[in-house]
Protein backbone atom coordinates (compact mmCIF):
# COMPACT_ATOMS: atom_id res chain seq x y z
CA UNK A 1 93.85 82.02 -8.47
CA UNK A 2 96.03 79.59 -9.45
CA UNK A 3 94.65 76.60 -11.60
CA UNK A 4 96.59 73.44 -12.37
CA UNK A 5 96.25 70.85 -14.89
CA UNK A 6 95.61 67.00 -14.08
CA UNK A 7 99.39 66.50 -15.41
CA UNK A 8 100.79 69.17 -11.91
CA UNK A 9 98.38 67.51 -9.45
CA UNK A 10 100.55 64.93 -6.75
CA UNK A 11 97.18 64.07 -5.35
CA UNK A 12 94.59 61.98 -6.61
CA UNK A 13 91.10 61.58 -5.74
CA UNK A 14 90.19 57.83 -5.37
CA UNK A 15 87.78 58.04 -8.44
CA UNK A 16 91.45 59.63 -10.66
CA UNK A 17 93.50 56.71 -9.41
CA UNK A 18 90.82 54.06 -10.25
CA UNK A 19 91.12 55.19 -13.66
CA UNK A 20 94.91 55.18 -13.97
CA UNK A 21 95.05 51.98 -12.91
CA UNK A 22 92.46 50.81 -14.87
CA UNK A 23 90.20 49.27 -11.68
CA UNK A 24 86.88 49.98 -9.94
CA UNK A 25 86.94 52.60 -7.25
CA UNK A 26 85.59 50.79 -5.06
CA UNK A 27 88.19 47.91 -5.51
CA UNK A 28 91.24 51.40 -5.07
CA UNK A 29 89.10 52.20 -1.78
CA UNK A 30 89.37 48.35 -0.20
CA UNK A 31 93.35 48.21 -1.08
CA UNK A 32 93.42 52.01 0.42
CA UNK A 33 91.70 50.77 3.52
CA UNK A 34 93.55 47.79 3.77
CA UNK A 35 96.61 49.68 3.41
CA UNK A 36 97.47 48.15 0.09
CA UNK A 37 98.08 51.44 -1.15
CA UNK A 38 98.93 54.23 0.60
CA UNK A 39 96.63 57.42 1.20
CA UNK A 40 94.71 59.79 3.20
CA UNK A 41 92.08 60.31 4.86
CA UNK A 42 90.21 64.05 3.95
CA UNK A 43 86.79 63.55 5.67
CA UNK A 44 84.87 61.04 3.57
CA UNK A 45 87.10 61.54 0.90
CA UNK A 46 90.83 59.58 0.03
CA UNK A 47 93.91 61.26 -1.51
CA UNK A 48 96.49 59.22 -3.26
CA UNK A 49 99.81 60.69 -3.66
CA UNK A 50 100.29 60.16 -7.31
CA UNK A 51 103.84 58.27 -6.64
CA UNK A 52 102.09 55.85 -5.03
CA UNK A 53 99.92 55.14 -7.92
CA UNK A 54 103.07 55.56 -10.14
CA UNK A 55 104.35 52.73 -7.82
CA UNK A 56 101.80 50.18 -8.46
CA UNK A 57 101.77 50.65 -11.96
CA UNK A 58 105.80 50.37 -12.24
CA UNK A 59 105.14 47.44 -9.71
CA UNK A 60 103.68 45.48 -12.02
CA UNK A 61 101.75 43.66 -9.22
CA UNK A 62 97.73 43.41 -9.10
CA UNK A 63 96.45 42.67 -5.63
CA UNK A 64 95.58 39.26 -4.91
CA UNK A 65 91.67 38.93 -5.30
CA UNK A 66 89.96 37.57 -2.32
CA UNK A 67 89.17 33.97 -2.62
């Protein structure tokens, strides 16, 4: 069996990405469904490629908050 650590993963679970970039899930779930931020669909579940949250970060750039 081969186990990784959270530093070799290149998928993130909705819930791991929240916390890197320091938002709610639920707010990582809406920009994920609006296509904000690019992931996957597993079932119920998202995946994040971890460049894309890598992306965000080095983006700078918040999403605009609904008015």
């Amino acid at each position: 069996m081969v186990h990784t650590t959270d530093m070799e993963k290149e998928f993130l679970s909705a819930d791991e990405a929240a916390e890197m970039l320091h938002m709610h899930p639920r707010t990582v779930r809406r920009l994920l469904a609006s296509g904000e931020l690019p992931g996957t669909r597993l079932g119920r579940q998202w995946r994040i490629s971890l460049a894309a949250v890598r992306k965000l970060i080095e983006g700078g750039q918040k999403p605009a908050a609904k008015v």
